[in-house]
PDB file of N, CA and C in Angstrom:
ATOM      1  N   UNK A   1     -77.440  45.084  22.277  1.00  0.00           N
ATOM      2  CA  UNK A   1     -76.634  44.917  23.462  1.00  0.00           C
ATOM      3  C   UNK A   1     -75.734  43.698  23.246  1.00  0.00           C
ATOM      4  N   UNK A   2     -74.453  43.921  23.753  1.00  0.00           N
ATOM      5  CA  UNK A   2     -73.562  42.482  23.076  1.00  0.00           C
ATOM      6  C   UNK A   2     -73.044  42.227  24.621  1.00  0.00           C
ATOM      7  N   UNK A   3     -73.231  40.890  24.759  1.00  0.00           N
ATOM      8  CA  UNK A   3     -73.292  39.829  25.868  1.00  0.00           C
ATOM      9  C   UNK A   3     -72.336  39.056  25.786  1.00  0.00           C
ATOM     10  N   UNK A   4     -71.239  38.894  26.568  1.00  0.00           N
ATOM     11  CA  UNK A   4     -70.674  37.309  26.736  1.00  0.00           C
ATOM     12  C   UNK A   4     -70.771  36.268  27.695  1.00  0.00           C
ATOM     13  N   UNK A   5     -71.068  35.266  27.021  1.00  0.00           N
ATOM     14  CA  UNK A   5     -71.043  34.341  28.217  1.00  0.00           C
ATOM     15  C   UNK A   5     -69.809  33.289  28.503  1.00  0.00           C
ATOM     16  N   UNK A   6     -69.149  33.612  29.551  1.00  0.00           N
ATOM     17  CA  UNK A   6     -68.125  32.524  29.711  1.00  0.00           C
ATOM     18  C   UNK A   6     -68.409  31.138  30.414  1.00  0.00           C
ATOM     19  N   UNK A   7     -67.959  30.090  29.925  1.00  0.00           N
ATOM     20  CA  UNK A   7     -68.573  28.647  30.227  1.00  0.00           C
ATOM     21  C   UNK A   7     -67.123  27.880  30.330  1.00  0.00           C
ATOM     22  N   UNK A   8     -67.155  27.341  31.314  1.00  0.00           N
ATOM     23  CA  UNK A   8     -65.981  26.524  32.072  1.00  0.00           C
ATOM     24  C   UNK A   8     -66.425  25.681  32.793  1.00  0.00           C
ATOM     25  N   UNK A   9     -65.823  24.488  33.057  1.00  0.00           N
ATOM     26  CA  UNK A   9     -65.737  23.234  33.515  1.00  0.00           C
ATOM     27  C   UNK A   9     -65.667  23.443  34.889  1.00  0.00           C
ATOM     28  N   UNK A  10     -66.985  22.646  35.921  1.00  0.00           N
ATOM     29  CA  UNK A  10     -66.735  22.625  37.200  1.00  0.00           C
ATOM     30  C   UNK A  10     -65.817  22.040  37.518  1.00  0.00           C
ATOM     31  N   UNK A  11     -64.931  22.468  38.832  1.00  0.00           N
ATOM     32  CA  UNK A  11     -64.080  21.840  39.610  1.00  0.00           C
ATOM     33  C   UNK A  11     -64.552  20.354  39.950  1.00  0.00           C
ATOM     34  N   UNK A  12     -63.470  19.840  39.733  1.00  0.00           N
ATOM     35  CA  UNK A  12     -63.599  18.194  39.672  1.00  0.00           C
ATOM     36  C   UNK A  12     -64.136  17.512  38.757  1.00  0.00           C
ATOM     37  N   UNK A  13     -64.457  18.392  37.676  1.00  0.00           N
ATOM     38  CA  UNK A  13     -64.596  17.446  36.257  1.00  0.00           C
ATOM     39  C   UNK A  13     -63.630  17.526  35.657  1.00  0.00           C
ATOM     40  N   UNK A  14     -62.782  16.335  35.012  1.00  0.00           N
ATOM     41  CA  UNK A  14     -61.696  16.162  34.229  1.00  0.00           C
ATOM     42  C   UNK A  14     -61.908  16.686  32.656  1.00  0.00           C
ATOM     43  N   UNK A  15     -60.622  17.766  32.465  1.00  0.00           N
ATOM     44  CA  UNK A  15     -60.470  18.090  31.376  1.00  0.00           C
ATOM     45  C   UNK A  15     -59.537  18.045  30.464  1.00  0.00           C
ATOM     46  N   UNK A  16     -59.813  17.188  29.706  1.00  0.00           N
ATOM     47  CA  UNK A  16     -58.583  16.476  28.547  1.00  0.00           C
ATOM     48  C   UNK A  16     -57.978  17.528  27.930  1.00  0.00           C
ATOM     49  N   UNK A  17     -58.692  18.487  27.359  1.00  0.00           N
ATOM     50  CA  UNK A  17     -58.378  19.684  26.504  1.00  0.00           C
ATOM     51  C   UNK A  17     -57.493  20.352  27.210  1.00  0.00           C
ATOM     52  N   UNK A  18     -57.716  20.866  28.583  1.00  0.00           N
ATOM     53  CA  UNK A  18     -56.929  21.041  29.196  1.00  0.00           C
ATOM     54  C   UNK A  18     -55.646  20.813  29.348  1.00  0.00           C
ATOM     55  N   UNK A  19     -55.560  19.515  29.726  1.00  0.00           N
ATOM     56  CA  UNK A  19     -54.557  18.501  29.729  1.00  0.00           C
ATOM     57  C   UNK A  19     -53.682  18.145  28.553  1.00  0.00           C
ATOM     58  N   UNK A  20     -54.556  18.318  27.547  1.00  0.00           N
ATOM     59  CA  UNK A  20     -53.535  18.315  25.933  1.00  0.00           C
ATOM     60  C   UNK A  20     -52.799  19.845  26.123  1.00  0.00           C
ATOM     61  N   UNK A  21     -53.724  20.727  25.950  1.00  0.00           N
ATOM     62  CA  UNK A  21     -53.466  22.310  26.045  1.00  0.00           C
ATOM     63  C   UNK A  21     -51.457  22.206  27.079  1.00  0.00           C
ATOM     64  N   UNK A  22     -51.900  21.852  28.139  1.00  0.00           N
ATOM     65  CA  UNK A  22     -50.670  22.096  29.141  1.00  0.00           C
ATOM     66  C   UNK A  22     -49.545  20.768  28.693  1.00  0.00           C
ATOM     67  N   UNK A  23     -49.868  20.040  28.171  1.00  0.00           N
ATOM     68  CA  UNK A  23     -48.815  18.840  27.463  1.00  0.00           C
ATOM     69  C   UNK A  23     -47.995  19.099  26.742  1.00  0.00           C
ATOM     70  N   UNK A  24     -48.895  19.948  25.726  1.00  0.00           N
ATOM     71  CA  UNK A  24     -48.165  21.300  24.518  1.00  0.00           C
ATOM     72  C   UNK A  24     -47.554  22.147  24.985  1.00  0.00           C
ATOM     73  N   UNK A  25     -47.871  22.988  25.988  1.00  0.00           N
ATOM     74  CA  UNK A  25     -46.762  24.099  26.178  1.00  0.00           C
ATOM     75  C   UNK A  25     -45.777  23.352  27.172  1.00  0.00           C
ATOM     76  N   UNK A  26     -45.860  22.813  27.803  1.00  0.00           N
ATOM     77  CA  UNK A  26     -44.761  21.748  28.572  1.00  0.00           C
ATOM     78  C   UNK A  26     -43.665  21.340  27.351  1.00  0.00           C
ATOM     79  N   UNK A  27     -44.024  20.580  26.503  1.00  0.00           N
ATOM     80  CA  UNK A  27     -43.118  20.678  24.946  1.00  0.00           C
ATOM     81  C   UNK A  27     -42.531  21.596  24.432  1.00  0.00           C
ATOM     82  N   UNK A  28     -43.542  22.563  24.284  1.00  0.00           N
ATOM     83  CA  UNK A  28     -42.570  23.943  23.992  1.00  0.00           C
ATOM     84  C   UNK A  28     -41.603  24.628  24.688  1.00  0.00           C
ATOM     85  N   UNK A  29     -41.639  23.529  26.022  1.00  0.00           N
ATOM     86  CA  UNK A  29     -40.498  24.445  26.788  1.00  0.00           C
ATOM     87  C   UNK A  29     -40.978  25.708  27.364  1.00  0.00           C
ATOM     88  N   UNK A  30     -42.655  25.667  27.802  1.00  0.00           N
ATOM     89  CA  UNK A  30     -42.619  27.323  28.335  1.00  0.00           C
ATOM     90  C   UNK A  30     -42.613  26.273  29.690  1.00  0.00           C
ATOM     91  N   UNK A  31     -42.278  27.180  31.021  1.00  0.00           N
ATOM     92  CA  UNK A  31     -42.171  26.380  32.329  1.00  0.00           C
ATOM     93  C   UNK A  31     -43.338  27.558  33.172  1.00  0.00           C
ATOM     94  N   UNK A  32     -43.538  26.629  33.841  1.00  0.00           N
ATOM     95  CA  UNK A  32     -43.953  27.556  35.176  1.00  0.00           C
ATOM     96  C   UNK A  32     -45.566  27.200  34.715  1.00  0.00           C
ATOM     97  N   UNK A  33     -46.599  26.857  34.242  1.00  0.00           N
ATOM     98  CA  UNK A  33     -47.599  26.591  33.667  1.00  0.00           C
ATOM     99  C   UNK A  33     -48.320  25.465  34.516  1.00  0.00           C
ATOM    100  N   UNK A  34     -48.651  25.960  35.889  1.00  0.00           N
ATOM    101  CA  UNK A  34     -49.025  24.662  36.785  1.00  0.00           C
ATOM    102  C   UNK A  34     -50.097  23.923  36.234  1.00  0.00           C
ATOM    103  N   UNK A  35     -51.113  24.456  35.567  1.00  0.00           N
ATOM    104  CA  UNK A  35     -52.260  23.489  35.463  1.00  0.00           C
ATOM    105  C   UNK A  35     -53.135  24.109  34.081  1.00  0.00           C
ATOM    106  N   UNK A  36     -53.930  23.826  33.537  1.00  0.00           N
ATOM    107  CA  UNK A  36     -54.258  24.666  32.261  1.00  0.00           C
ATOM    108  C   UNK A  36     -56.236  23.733  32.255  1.00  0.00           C
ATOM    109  N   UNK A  37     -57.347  24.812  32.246  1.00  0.00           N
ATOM    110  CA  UNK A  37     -58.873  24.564  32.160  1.00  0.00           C
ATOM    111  C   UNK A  37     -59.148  25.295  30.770  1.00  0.00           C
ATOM    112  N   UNK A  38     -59.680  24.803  29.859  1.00  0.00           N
ATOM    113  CA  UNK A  38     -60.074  25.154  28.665  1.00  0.00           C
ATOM    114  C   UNK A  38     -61.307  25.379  28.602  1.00  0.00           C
ATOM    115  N   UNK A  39     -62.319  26.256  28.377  1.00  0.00           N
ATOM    116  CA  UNK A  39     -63.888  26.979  28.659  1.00  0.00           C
ATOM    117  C   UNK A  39     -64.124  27.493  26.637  1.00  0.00           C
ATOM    118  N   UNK A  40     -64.949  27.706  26.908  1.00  0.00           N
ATOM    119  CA  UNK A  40     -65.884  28.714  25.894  1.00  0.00           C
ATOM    120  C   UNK A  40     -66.319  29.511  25.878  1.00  0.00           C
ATOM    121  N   UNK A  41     -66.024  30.666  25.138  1.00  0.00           N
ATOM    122  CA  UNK A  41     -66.686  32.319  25.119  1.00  0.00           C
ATOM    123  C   UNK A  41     -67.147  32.139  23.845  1.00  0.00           C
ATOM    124  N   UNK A  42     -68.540  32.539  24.617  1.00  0.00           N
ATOM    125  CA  UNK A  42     -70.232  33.037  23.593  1.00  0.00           C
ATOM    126  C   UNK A  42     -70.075  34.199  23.453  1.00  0.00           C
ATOM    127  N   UNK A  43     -70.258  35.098  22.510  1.00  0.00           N
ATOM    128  CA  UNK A  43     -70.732  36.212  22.379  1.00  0.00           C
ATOM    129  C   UNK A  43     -72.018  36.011  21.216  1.00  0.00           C
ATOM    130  N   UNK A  44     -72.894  37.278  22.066  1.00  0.00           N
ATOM    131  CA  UNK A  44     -74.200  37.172  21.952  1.00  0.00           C
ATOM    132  C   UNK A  44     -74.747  38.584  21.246  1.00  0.00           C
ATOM    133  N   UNK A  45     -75.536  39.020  20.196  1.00  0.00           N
ATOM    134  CA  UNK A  45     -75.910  40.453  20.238  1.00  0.00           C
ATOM    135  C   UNK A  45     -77.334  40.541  20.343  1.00  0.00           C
ATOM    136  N   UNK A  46     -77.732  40.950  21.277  1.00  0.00           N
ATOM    137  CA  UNK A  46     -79.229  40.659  21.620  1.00  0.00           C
ATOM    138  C   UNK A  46     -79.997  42.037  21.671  1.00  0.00           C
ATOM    139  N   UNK A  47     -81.322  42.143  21.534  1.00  0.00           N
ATOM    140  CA  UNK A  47     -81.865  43.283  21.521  1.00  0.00           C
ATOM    141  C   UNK A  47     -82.000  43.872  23.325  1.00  0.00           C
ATOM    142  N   UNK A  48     -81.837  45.346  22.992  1.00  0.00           N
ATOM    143  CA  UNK A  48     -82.282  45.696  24.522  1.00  0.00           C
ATOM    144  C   UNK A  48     -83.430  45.281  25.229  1.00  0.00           C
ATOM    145  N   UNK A  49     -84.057  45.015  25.008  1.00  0.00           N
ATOM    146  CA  UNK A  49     -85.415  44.384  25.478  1.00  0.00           C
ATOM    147  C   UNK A  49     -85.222  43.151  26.015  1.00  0.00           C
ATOM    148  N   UNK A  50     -84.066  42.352  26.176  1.00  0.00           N
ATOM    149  CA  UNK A  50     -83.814  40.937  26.425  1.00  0.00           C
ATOM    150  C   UNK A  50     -83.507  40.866  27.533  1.00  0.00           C
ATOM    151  N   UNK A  51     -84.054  40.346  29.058  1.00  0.00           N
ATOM    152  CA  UNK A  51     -84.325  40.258  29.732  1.00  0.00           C
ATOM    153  C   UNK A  51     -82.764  39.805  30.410  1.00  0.00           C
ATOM    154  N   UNK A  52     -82.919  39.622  31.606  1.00  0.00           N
ATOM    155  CA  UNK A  52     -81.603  39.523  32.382  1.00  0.00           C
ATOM    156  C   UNK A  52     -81.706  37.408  32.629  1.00  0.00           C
ATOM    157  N   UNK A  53     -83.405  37.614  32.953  1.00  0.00           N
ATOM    158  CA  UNK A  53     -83.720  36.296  33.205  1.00  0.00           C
ATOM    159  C   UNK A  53     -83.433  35.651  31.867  1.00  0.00           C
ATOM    160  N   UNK A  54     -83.893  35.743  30.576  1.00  0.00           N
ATOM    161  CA  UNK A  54     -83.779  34.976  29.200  1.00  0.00           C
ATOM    162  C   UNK A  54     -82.957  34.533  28.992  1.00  0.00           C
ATOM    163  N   UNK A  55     -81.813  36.237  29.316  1.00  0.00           N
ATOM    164  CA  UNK A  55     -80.390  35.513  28.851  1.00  0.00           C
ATOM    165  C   UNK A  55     -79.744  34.193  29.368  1.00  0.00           C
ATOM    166  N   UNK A  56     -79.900  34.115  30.907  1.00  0.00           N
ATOM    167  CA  UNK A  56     -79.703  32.989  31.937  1.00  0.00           C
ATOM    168  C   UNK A  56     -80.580  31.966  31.253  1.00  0.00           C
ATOM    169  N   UNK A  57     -81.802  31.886  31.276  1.00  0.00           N
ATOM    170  CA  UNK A  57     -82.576  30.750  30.904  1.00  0.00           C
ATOM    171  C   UNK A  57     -81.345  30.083  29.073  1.00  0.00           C
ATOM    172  N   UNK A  58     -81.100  30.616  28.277  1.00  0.00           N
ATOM    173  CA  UNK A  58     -80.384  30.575  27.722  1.00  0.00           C
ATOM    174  C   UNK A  58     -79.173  29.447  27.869  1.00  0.00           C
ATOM    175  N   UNK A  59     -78.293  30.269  28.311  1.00  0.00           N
ATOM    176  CA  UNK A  59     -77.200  29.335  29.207  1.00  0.00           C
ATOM    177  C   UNK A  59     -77.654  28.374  29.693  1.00  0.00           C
ATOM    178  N   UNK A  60     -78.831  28.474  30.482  1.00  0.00           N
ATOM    179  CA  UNK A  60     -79.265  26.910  31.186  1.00  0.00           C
ATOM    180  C   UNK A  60     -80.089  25.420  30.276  1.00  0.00           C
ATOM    181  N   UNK A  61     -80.769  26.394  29.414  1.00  0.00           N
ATOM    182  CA  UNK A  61     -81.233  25.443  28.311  1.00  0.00           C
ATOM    183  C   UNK A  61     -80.724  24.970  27.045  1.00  0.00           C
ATOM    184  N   UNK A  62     -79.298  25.678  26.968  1.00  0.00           N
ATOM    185  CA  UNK A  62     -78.526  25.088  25.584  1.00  0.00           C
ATOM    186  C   UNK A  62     -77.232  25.634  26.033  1.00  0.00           C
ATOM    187  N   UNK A  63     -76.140  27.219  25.855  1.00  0.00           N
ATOM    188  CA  UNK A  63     -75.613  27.021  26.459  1.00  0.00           C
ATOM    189  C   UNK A  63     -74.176  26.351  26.766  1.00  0.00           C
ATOM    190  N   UNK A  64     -75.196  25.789  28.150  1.00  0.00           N
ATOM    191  CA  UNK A  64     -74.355  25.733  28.714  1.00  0.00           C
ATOM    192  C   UNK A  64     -74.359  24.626  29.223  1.00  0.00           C
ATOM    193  N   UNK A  65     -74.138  23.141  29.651  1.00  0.00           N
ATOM    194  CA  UNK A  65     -74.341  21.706  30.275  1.00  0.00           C
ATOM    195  C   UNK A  65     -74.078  22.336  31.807  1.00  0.00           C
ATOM    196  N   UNK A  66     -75.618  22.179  32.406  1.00  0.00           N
ATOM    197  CA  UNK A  66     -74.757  22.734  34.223  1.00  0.00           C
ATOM    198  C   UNK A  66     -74.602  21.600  35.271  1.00  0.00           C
ATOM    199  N   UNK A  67     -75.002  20.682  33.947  1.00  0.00           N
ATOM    200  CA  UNK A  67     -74.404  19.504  35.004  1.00  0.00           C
ATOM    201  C   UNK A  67     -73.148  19.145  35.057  1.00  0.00           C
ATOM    202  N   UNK A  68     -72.278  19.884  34.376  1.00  0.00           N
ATOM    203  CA  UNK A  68     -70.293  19.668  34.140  1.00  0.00           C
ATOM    204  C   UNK A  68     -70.091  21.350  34.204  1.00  0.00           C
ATOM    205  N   UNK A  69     -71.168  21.901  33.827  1.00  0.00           N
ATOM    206  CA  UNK A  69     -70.245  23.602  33.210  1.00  0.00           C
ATOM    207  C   UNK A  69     -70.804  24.500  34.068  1.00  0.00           C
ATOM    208  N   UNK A  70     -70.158  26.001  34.568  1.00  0.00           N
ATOM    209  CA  UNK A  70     -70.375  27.021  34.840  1.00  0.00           C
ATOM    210  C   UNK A  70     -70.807  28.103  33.967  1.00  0.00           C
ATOM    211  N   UNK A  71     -71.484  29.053  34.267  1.00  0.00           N
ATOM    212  CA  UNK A  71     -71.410  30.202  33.048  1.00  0.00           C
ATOM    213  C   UNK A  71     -71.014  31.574  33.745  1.00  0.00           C
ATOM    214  N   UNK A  72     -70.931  32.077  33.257  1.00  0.00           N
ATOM    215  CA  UNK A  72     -70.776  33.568  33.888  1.00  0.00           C
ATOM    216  C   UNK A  72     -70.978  34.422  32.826  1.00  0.00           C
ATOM    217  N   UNK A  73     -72.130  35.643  32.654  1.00  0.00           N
ATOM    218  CA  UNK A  73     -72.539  36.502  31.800  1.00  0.00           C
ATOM    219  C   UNK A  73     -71.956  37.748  32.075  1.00  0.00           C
ATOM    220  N   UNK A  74     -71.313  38.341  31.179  1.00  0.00           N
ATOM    221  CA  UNK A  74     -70.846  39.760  30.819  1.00  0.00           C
ATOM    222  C   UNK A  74     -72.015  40.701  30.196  1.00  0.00           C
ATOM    223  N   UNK A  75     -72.126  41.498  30.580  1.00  0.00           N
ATOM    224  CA  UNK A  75     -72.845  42.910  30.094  1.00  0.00           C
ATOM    225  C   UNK A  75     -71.694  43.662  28.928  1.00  0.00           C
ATOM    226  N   UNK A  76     -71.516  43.782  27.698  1.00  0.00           N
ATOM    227  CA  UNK A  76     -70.531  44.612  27.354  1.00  0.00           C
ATOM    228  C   UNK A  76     -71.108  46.137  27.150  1.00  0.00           C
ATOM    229  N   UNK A  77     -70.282  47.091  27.999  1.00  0.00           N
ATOM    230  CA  UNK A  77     -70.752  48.601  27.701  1.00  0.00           C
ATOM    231  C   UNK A  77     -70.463  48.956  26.327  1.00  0.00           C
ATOM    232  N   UNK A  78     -70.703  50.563  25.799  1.00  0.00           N
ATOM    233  CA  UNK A  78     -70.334  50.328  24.383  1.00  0.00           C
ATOM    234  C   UNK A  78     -69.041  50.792  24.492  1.00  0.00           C
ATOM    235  N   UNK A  79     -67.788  50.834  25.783  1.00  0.00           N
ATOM    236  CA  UNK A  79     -66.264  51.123  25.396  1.00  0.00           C
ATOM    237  C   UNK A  79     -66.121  50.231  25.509  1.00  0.00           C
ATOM    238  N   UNK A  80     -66.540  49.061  25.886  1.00  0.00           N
ATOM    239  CA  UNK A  80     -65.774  47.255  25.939  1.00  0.00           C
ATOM    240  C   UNK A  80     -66.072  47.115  24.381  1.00  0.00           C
ATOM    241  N   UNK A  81     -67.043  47.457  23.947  1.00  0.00           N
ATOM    242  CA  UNK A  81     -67.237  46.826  22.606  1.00  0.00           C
ATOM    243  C   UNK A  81     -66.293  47.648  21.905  1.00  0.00           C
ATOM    244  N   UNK A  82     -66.653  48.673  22.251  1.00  0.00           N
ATOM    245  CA  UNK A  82     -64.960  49.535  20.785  1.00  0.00           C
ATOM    246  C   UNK A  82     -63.949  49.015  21.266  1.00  0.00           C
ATOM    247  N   UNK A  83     -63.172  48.725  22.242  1.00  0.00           N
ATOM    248  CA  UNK A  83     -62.414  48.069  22.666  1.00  0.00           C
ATOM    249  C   UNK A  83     -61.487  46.924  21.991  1.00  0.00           C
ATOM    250  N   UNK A  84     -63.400  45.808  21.846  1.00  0.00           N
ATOM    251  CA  UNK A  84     -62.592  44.477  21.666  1.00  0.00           C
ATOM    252  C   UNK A  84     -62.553  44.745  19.937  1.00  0.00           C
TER     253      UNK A  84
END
């Protein structure tokens, strides 16, 4: 079963990466680019047997920092996976 987990920065924690990220395209001249949050996508291939809870315990014990970060877990079906 292939899993993603997306991990992003809570609101109101400052993000430099971010902030470089939108500095750069401001340079490049793209406009309109109000604000720019930079996160991390996990992908995971785990056996079916892997629990809904594990996966979470996961994220919470490495992960993911939930004292700055969010996660949010994807299920991928198998047309998301031919897909990506």
């Amino acid at each position: 079963m292939k899993i993603r987990i997306f991990v992003t920065l809570k609101n109101g924690v400052l993000d430099p990466q971010g902030k470089a990220i939108h500095h750069a395209l401001e340079n490049l001249d793209f406009k309109g680019v109000n604000d720019v949050r930079a996160g991390k996508l996990i992908e995971l291939d785990v056996d079916d047997s892997t629990s809904d809870s594990d996966i979470e315990k996961m994220c919470e014990k490495l992960l993911a920092n939930t004292v700055i970060e969010n996660f949010e877990i994807e299920k991928l079906t198998d047309q998301a996976t031919e897909e990506a």
